[in-house]
Protein backbone atom coordinates (compact mmCIF):
# COMPACT_ATOMS: atom_id res chain seq x y z
CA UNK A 1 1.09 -10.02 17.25
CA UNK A 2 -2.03 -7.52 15.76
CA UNK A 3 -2.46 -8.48 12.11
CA UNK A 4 -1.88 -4.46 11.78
CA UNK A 5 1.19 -5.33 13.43
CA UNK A 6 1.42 -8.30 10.73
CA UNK A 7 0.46 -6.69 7.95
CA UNK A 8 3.75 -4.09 8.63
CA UNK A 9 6.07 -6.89 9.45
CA UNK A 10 4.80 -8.70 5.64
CA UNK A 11 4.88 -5.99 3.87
CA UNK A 12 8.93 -5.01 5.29
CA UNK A 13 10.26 -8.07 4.32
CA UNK A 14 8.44 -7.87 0.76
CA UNK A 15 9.95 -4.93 0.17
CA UNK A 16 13.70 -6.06 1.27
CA UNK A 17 13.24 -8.53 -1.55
CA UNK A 18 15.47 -8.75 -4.99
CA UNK A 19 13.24 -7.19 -7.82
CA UNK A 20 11.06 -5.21 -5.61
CA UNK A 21 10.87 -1.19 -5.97
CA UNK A 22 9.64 1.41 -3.74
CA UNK A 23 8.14 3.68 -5.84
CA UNK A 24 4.27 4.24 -5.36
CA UNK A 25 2.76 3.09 -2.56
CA UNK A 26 -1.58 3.43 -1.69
CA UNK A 27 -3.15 3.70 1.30
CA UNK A 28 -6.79 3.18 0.21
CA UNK A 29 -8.36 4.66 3.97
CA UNK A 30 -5.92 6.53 5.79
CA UNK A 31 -7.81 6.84 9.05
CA UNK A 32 -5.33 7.79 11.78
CA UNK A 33 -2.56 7.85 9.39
CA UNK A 34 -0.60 4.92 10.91
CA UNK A 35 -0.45 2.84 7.73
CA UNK A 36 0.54 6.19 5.41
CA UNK A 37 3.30 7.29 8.20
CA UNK A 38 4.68 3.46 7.85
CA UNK A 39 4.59 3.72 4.02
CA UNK A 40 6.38 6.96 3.91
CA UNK A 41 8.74 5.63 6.62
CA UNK A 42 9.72 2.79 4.63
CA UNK A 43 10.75 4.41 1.98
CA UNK A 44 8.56 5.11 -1.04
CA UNK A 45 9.00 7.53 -3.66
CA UNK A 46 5.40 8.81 -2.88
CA UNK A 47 2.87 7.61 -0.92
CA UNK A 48 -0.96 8.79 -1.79
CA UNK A 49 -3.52 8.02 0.47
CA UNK A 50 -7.29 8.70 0.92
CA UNK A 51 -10.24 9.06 2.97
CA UNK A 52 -13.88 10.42 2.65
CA UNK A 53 -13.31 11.81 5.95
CA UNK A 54 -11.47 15.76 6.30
CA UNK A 55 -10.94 14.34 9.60
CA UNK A 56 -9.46 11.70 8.88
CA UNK A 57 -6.98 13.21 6.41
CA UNK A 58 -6.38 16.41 8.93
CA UNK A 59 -5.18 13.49 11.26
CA UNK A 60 -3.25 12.12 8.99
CA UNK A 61 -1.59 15.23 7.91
CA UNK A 62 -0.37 16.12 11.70
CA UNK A 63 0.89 12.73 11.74
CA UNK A 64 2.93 13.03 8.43
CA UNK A 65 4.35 16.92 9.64
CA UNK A 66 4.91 15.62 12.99
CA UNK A 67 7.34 13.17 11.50
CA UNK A 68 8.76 15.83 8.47
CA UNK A 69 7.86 13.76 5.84
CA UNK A 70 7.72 15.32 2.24
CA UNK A 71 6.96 12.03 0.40
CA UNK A 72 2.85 12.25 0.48
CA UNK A 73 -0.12 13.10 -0.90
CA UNK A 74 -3.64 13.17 0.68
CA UNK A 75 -6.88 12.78 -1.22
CA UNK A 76 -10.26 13.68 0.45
CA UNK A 77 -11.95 11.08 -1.79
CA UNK A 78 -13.11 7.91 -1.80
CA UNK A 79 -10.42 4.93 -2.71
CA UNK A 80 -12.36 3.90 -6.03
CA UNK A 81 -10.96 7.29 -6.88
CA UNK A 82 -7.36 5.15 -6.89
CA UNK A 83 -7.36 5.10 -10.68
CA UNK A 84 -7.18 8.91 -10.85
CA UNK A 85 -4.09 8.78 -10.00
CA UNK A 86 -2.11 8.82 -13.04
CA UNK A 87 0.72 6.15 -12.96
CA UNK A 88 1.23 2.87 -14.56
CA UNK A 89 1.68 0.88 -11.70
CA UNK A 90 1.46 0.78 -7.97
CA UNK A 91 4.18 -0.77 -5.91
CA UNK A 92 2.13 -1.51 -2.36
CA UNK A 93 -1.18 -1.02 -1.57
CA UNK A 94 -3.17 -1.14 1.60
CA UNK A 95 -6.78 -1.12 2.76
CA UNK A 96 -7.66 -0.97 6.89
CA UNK A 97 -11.43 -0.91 6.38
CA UNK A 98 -14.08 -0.58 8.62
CA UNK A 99 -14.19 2.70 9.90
CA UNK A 100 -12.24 5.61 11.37
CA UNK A 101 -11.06 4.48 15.03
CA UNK A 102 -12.57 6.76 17.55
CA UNK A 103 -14.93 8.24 14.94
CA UNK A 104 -18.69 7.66 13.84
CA UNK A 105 -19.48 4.07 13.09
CA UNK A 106 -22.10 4.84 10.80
CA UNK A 107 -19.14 6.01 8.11
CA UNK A 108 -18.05 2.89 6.85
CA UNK A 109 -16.62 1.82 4.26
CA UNK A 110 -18.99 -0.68 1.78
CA UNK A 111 -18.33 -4.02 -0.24
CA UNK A 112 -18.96 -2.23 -3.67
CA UNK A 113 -16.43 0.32 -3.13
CA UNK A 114 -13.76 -1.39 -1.31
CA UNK A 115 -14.10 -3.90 -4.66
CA UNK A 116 -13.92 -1.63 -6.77
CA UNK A 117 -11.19 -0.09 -5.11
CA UNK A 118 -8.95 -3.20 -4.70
CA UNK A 119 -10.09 -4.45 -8.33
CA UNK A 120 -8.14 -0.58 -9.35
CA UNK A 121 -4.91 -2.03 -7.40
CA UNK A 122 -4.59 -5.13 -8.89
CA UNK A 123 -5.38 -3.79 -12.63
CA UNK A 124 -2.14 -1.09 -11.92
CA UNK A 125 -0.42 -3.68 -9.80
CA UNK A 126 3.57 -3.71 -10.49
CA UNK A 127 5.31 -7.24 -10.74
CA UNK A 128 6.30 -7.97 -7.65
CA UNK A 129 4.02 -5.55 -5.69
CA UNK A 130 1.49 -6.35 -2.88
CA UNK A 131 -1.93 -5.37 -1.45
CA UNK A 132 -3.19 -6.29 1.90
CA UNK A 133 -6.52 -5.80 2.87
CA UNK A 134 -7.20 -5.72 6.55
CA UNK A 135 -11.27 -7.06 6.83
CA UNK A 136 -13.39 -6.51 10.33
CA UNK A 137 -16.16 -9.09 10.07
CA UNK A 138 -17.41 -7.69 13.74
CA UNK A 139 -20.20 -5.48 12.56
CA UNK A 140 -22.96 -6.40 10.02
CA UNK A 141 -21.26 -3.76 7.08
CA UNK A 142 -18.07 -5.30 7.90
CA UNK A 143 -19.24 -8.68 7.02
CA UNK A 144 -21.08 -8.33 4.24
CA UNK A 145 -17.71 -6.30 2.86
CA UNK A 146 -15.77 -9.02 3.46
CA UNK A 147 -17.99 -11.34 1.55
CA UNK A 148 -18.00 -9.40 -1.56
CA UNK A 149 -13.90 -8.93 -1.17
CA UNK A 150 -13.88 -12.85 -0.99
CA UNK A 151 -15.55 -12.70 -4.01
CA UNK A 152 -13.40 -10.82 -6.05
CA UNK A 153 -10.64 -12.61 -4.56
CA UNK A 154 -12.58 -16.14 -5.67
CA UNK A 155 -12.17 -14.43 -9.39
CA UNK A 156 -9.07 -13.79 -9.82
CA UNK A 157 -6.77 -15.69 -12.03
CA UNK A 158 -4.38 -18.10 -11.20
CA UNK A 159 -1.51 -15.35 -11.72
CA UNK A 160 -2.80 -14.52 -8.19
CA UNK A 161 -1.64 -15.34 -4.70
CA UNK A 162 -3.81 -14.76 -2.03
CA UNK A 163 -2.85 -16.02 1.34
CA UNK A 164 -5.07 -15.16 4.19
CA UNK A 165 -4.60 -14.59 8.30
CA UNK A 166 -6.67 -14.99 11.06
CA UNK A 167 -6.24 -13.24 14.45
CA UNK A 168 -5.32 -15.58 17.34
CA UNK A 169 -9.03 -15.46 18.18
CA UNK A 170 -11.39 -18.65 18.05
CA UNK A 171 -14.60 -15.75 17.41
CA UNK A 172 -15.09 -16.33 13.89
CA UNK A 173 -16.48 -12.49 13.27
CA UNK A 174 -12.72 -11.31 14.80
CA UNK A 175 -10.26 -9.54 11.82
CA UNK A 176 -8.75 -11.20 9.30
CA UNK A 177 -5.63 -9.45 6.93
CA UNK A 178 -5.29 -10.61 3.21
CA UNK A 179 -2.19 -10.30 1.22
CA UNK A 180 -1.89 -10.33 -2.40
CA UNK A 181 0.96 -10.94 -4.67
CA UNK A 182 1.07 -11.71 -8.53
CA UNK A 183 2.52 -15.37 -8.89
CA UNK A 184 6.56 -15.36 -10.42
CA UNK A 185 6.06 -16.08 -13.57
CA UNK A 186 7.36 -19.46 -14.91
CA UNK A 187 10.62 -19.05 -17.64
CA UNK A 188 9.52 -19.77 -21.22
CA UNK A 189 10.20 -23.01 -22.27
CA UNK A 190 10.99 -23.70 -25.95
């Protein structure tokens, strides 16, 4: 199975959990739209995603109308402009970065921003939400972005889960998907 595929599959069964909700979901680089069309699909109240790319979000708009959904909103912006949108918390996030399939490979997205960005998700972060974080490590951009994700990841508390998965490939520059929950927290004991 893709670890697009993957990431889909994870995220589904998250969401069929007890004490999850559906009610803002992220899609931090919309590209082709695949990842927003399977958040709206599954259900979210709203699902806001963005892309530096007019392209890219012209894509993903066909997509969307092609399929009559009403429960989106596109941003032509970069994703460390996540925290502009004005909600408490964020249900599901998810980051495909890299850059736009079929598109120029000098647009990329970089280690700073994707941080940032994914630092934005887990600060709004509901309590039983998820991020996963799809990393290329094929071209030189993509690797250096996936060391300063690892980073971050390194940092974060022990509140955090962070369970990584490697493509069926033995090339150690092939993808690798990241999902991120918040630990259940433990019943006070007196």
């Amino acid at each position: 199975m893709a670890l697009t595929q993957l990431a889909h599959k994870l995220i589904s069964e998250h969401f069929q959990q007890p004490g999850t909700r559906k009610e803002l979901a992220i899609d931090g680089t919309c590209g082709n739209g695949y990842d927003t069309e399977f958040l709206c699909r599954l259900g979210f109240d709203k699902v806001v995603a963005f892309d530096i790319q007019a392209r890219a979000i012209e894509i993903t708009r066909h997509r969307l109308a092609e399929n009559k959904f009403e429960n989106f909103e596109l941003r032509c912006a970069s994703h460390t402009e996540i925290e502009r949108v004005h909600v408490a918390e964020i249900d599901c996030a998810m980051f495909n970065f890299g850059w736009l399939p079929h598109g120029d490979k000098e647009i990329t997205t970089l280690g700073e921003s994707s941080v940032q960005a994914v630092q934005q998700c887990c600060d709004r972060l509901s309590a039983f939400g998820l991020i996963s974080l799809m990393c290329y490590l094929g071209h030189s951009q993509g690797e250096e972005e996936t060391i300063q994700i690892d980073g971050y990841l390194a940092s974060l508390s022990s509140q955090w889960r962070v369970v990584r998965h490697a493509s069926g490939s033995e090339n150690p520059a092939a993808p690798r998907l990241t999902i991120l929950t918040r630990e259940p927290e433990s019943p006070a004991t007196n």
